[in-house]
PDB file of N, CA and C in Angstrom:
ATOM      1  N   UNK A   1       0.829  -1.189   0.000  1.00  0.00           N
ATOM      2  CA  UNK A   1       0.000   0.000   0.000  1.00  0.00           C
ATOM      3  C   UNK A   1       0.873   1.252   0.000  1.00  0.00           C
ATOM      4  N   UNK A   2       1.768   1.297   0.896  1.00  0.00           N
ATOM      5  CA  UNK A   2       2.987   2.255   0.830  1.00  0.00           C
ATOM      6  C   UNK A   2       3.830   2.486  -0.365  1.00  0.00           C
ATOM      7  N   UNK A   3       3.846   1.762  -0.736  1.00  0.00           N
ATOM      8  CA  UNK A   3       4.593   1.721  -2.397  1.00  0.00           C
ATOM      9  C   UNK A   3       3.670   2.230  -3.127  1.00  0.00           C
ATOM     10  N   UNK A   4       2.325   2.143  -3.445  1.00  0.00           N
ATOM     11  CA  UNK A   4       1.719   2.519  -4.419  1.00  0.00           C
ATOM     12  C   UNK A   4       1.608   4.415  -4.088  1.00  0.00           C
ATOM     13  N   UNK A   5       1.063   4.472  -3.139  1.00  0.00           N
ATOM     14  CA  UNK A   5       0.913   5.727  -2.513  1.00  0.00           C
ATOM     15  C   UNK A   5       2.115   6.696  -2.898  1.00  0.00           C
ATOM     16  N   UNK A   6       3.384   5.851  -2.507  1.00  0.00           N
ATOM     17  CA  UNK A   6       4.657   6.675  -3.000  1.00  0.00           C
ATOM     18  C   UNK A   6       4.428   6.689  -4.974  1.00  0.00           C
ATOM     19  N   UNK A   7       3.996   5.654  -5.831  1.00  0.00           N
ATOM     20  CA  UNK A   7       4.217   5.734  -6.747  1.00  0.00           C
ATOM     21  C   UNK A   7       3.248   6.858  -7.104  1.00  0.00           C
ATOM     22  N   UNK A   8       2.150   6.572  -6.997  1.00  0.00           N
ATOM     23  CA  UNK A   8       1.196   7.527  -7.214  1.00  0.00           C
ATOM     24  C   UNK A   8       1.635   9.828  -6.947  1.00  0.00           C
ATOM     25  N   UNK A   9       2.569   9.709  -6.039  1.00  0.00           N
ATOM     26  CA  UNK A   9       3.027  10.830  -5.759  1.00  0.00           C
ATOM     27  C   UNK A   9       3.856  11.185  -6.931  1.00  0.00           C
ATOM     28  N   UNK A  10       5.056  10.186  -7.102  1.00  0.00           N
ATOM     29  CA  UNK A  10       6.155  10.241  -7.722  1.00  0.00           C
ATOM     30  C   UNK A  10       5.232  10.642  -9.308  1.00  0.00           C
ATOM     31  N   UNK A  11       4.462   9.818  -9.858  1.00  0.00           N
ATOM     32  CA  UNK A  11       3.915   9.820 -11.295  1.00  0.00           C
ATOM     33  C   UNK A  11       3.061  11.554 -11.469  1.00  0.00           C
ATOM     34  N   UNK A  12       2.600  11.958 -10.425  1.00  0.00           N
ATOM     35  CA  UNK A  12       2.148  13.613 -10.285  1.00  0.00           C
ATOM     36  C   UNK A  12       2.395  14.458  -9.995  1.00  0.00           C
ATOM     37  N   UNK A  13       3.753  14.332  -9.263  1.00  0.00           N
ATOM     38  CA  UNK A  13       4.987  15.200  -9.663  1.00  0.00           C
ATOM     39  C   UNK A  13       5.688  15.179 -10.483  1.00  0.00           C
ATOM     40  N   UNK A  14       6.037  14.529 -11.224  1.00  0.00           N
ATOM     41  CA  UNK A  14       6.587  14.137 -12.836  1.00  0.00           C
ATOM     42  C   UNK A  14       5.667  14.819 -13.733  1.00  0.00           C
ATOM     43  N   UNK A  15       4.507  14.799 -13.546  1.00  0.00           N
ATOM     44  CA  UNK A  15       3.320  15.353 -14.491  1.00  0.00           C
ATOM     45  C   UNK A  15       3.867  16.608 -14.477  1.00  0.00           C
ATOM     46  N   UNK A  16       3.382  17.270 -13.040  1.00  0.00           N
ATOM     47  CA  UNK A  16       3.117  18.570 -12.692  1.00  0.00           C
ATOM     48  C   UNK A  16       4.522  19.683 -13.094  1.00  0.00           C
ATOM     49  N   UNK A  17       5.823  18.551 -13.325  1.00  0.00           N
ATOM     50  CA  UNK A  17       7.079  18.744 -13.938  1.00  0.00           C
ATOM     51  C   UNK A  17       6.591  19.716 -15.277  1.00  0.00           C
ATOM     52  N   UNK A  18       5.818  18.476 -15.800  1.00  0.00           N
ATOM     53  CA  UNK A  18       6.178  18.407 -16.568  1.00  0.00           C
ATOM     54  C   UNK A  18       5.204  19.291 -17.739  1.00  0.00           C
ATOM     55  N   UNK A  19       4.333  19.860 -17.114  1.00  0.00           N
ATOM     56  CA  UNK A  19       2.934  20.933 -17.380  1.00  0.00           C
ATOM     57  C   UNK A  19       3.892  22.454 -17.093  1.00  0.00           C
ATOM     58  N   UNK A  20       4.526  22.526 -16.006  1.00  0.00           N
ATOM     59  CA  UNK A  20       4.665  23.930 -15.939  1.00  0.00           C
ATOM     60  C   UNK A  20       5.028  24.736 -16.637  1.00  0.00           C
ATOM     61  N   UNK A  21       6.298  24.407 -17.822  1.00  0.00           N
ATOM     62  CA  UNK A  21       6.291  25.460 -18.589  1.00  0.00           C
ATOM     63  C   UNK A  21       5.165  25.713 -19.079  1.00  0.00           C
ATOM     64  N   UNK A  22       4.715  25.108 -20.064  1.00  0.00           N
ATOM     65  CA  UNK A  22       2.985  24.878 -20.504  1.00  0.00           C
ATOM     66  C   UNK A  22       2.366  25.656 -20.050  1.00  0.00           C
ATOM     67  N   UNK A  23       2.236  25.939 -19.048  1.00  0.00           N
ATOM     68  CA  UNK A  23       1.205  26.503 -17.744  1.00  0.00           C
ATOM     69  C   UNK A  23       2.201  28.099 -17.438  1.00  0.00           C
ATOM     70  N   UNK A  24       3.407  27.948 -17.565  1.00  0.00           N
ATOM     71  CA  UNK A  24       3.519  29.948 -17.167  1.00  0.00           C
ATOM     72  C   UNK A  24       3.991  30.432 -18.590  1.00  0.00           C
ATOM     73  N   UNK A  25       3.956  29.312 -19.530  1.00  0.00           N
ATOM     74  CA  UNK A  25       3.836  30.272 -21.105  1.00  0.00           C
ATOM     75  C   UNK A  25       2.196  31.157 -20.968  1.00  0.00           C
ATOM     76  N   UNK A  26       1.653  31.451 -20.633  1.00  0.00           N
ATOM     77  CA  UNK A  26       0.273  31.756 -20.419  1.00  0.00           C
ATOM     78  C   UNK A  26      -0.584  31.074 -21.196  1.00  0.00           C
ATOM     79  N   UNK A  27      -1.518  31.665 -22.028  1.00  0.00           N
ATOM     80  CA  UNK A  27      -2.438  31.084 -22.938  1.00  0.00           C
ATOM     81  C   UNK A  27      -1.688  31.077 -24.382  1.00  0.00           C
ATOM     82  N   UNK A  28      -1.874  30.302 -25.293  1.00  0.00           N
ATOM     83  CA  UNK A  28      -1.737  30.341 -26.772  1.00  0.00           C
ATOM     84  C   UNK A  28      -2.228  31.797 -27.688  1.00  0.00           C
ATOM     85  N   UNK A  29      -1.684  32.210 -28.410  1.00  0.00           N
ATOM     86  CA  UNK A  29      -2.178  33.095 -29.374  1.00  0.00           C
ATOM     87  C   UNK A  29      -2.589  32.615 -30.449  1.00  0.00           C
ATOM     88  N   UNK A  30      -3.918  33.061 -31.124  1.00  0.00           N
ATOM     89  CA  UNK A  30      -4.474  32.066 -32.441  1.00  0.00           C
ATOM     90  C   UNK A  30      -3.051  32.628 -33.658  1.00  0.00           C
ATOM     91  N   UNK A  31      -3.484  31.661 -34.027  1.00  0.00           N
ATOM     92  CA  UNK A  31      -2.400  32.024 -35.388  1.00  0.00           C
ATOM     93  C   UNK A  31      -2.804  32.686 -36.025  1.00  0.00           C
ATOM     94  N   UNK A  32      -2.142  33.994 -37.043  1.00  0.00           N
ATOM     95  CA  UNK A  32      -2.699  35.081 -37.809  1.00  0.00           C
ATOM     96  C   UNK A  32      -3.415  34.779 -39.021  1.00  0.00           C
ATOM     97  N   UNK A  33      -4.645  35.395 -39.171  1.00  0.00           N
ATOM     98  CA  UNK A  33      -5.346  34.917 -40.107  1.00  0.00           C
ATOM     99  C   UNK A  33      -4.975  34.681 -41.619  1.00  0.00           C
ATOM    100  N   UNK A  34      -5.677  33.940 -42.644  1.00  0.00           N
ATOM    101  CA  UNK A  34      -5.138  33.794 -43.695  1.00  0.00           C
ATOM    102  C   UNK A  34      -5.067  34.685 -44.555  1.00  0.00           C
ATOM    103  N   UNK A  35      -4.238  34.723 -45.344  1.00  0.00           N
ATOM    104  CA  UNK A  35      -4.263  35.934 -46.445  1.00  0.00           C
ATOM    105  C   UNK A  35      -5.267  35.730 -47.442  1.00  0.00           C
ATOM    106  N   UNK A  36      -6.194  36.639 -47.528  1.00  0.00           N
ATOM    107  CA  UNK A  36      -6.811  36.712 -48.516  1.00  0.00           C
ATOM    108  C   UNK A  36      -7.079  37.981 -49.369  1.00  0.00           C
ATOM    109  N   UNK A  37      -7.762  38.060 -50.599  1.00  0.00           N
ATOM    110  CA  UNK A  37      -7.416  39.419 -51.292  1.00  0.00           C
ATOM    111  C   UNK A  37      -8.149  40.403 -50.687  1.00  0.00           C
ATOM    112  N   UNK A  38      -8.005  41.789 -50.853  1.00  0.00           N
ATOM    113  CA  UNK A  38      -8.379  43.045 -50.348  1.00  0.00           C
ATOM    114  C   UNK A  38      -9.972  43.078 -50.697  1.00  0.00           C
ATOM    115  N   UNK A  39     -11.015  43.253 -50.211  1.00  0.00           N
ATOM    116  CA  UNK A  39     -12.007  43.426 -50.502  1.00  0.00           C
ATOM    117  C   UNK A  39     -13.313  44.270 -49.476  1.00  0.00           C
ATOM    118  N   UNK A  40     -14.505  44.074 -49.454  1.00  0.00           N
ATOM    119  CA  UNK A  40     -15.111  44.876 -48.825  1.00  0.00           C
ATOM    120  C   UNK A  40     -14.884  43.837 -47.422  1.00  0.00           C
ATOM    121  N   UNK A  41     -14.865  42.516 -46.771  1.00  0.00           N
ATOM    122  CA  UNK A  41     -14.583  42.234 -46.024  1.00  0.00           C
ATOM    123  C   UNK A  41     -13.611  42.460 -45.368  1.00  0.00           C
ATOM    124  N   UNK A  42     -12.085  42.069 -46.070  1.00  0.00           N
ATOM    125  CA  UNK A  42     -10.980  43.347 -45.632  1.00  0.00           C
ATOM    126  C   UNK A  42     -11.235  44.867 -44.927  1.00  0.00           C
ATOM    127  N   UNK A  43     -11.860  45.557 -45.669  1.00  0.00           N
ATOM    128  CA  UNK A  43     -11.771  46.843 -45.187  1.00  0.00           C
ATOM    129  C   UNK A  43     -12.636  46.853 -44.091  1.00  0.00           C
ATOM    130  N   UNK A  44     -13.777  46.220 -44.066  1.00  0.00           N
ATOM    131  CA  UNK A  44     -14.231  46.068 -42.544  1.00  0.00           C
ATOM    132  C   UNK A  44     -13.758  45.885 -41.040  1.00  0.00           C
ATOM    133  N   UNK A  45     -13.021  44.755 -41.921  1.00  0.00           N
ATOM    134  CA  UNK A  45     -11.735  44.259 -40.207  1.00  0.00           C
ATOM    135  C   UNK A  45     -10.898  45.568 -40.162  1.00  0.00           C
ATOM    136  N   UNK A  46     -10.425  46.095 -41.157  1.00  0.00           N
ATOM    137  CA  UNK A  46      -9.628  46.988 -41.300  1.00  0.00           C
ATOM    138  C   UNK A  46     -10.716  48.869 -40.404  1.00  0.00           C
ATOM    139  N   UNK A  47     -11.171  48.858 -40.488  1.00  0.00           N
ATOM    140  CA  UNK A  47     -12.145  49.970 -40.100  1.00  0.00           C
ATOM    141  C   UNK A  47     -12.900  49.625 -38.230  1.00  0.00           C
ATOM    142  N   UNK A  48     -12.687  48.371 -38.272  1.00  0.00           N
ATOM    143  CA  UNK A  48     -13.451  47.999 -36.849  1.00  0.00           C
ATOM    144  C   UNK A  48     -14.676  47.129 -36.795  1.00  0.00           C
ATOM    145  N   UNK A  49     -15.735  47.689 -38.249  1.00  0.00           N
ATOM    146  CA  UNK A  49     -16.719  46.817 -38.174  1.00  0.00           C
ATOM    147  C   UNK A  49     -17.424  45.793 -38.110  1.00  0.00           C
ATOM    148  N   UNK A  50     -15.887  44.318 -37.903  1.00  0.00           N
ATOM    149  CA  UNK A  50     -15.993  43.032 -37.491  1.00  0.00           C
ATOM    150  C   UNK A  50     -14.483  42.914 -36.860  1.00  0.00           C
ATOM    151  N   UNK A  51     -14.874  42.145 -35.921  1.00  0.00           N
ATOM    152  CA  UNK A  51     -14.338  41.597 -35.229  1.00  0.00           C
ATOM    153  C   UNK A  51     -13.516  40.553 -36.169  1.00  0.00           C
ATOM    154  N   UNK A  52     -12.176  40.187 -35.549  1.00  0.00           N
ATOM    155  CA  UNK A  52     -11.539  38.766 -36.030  1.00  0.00           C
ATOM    156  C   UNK A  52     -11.930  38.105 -36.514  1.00  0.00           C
ATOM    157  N   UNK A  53     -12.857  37.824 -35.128  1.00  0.00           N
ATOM    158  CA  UNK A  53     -13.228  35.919 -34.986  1.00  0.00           C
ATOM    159  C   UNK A  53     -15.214  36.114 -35.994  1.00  0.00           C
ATOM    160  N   UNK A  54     -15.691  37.120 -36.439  1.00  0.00           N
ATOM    161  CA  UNK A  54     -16.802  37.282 -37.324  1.00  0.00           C
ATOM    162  C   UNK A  54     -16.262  37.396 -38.699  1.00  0.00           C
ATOM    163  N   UNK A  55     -15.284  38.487 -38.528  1.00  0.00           N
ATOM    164  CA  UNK A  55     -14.383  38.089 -40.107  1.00  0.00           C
ATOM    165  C   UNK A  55     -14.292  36.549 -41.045  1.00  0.00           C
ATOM    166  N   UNK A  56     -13.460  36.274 -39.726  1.00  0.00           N
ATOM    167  CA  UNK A  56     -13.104  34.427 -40.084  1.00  0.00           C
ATOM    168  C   UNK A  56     -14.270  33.682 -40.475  1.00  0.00           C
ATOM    169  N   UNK A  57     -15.583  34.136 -39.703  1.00  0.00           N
ATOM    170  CA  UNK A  57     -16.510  33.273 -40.162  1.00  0.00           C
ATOM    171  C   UNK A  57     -17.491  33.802 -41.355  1.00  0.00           C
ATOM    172  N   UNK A  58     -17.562  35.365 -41.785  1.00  0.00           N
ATOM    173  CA  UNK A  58     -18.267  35.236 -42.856  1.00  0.00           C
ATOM    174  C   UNK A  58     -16.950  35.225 -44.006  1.00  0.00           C
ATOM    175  N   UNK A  59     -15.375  35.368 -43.529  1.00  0.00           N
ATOM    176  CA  UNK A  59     -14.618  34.708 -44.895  1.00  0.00           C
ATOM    177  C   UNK A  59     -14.993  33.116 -45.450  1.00  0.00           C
ATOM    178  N   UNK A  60     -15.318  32.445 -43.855  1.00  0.00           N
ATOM    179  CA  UNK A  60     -15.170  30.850 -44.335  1.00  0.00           C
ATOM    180  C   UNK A  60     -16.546  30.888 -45.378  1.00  0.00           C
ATOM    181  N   UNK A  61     -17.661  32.179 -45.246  1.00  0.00           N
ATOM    182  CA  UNK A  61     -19.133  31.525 -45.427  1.00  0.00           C
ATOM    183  C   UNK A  61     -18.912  32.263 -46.938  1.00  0.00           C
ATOM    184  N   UNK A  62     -17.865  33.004 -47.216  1.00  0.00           N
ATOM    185  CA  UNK A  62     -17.787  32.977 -48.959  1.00  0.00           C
ATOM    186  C   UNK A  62     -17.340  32.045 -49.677  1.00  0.00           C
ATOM    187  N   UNK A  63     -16.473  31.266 -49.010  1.00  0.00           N
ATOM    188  CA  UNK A  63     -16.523  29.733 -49.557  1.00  0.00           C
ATOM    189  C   UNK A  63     -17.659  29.026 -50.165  1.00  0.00           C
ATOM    190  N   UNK A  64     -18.781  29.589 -49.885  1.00  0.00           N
ATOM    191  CA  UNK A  64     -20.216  28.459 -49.560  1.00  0.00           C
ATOM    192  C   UNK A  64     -21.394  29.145 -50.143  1.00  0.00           C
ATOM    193  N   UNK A  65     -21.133  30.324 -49.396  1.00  0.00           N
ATOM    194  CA  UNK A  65     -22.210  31.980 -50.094  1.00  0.00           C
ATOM    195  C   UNK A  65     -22.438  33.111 -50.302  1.00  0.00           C
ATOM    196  N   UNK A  66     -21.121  32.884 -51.711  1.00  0.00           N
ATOM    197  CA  UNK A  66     -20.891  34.392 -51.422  1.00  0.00           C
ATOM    198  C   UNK A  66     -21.437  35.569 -51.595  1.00  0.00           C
ATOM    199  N   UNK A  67     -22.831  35.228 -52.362  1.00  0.00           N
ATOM    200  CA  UNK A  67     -23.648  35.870 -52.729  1.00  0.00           C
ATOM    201  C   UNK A  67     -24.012  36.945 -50.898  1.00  0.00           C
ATOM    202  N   UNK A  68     -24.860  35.789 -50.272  1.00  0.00           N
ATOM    203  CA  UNK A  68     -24.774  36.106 -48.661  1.00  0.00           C
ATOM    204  C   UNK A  68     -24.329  37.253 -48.351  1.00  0.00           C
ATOM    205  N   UNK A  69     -22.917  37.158 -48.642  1.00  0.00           N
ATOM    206  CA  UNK A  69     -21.651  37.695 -47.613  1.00  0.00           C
ATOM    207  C   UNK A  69     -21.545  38.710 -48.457  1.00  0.00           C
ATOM    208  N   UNK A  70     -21.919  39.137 -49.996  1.00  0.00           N
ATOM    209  CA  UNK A  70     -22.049  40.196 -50.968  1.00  0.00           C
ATOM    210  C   UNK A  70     -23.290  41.131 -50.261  1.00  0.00           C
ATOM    211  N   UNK A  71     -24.269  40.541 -50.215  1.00  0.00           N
ATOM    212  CA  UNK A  71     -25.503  41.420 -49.967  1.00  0.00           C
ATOM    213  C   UNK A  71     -25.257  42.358 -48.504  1.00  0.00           C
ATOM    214  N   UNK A  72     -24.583  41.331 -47.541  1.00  0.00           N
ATOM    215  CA  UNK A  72     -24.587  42.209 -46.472  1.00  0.00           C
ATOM    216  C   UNK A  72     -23.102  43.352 -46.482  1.00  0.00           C
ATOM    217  N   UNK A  73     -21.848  43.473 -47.118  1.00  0.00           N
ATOM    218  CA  UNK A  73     -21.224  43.720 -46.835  1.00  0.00           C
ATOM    219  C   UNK A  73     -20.553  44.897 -47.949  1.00  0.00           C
ATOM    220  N   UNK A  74     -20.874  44.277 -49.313  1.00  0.00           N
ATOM    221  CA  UNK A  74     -20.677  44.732 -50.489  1.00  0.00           C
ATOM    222  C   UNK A  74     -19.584  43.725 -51.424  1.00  0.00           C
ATOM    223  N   UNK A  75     -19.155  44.480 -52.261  1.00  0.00           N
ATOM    224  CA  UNK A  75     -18.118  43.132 -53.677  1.00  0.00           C
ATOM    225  C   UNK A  75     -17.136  42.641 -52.406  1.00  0.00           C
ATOM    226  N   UNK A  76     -17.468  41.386 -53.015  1.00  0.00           N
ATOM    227  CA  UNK A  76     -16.370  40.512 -52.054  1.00  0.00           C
ATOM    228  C   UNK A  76     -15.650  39.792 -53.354  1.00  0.00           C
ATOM    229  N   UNK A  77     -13.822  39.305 -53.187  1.00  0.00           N
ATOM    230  CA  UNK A  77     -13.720  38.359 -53.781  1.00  0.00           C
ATOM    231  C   UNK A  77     -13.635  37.070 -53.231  1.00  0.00           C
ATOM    232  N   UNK A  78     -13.676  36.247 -54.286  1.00  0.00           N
ATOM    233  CA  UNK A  78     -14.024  35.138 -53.898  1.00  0.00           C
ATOM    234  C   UNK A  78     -12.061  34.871 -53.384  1.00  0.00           C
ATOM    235  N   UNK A  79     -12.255  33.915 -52.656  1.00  0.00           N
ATOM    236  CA  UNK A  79     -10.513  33.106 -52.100  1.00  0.00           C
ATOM    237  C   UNK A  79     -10.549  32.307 -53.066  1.00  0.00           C
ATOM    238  N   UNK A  80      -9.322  32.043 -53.401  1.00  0.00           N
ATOM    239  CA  UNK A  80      -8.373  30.923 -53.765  1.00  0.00           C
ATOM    240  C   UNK A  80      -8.582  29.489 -53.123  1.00  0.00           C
ATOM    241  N   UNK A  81      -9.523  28.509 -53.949  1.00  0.00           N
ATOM    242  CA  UNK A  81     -10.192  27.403 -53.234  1.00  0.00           C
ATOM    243  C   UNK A  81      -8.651  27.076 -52.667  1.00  0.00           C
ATOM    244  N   UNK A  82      -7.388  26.725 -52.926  1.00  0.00           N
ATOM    245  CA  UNK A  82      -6.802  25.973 -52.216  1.00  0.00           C
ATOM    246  C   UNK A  82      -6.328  26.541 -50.878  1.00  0.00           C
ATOM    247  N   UNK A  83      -7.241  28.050 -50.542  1.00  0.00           N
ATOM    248  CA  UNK A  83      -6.745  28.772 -49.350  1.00  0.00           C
ATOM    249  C   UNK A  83      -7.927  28.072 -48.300  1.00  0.00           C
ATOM    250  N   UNK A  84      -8.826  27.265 -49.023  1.00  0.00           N
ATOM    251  CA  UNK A  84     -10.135  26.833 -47.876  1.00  0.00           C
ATOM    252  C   UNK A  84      -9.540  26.514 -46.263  1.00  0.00           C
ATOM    253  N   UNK A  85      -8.301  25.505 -46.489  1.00  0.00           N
ATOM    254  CA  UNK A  85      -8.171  25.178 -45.591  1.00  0.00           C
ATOM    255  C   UNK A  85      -7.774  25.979 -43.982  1.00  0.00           C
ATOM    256  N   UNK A  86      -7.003  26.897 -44.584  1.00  0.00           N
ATOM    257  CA  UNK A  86      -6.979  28.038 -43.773  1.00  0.00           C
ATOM    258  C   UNK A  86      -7.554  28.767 -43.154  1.00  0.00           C
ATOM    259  N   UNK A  87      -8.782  28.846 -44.182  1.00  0.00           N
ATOM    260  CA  UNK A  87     -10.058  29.968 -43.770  1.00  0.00           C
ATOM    261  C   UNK A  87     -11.052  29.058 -43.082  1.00  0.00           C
ATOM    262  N   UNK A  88     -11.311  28.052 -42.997  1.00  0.00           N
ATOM    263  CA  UNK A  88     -11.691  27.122 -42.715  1.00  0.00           C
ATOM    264  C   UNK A  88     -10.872  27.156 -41.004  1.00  0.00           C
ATOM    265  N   UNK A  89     -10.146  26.853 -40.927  1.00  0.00           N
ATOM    266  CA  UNK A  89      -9.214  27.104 -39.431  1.00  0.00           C
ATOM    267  C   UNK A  89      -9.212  28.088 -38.513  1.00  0.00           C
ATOM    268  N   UNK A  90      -9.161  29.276 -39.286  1.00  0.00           N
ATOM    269  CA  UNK A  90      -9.091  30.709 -38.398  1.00  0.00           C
ATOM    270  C   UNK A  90     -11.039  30.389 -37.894  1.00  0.00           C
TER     271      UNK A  90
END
């Protein structure tokens, strides 16, 4: 019983080793969004009128509709299908 108790210590201090940098790097930063061409969505992020993380999602939704993302915002271009994956991520 004594042995396990010690092992059990030993294996969560090894952990707790082994987390800390992890843990006083603070939080992660998202990775910078994808490049895509200049357009009326651009100048929005660029002006204030979306946020990042709304950007990212009506860029991903010109993938899909861009008509959509035209009506509310103005000429959008379309991305470079092989950039999906990116825009797709952010």
């Amino acid at each position: 019983m004594r042995a396990s108790f010690a092992a059990i210590v030993l294996v969560s201090g090894l952990a707790l080793a082994a987390a800390a940098p992890a843990l006083a790097a603070g939080p992660k930063q998202p990775p910078p969004l994808a490049k895509t061409p200049a357009d009326a969505l651009t100048r929005a992020l660029a002006h204030g009128e979306l946020t990042p993380a709304r950007y990212a999602l009506e860029r991903a939704l010109t993938l899909f509709r861009p008509a959509r993302v035209a009506a509310r915002y103005g000429e959008i271009r379309r991305p470079d299908p092989r950039s999906a994956t990116l825009i797709l991520r952010d």
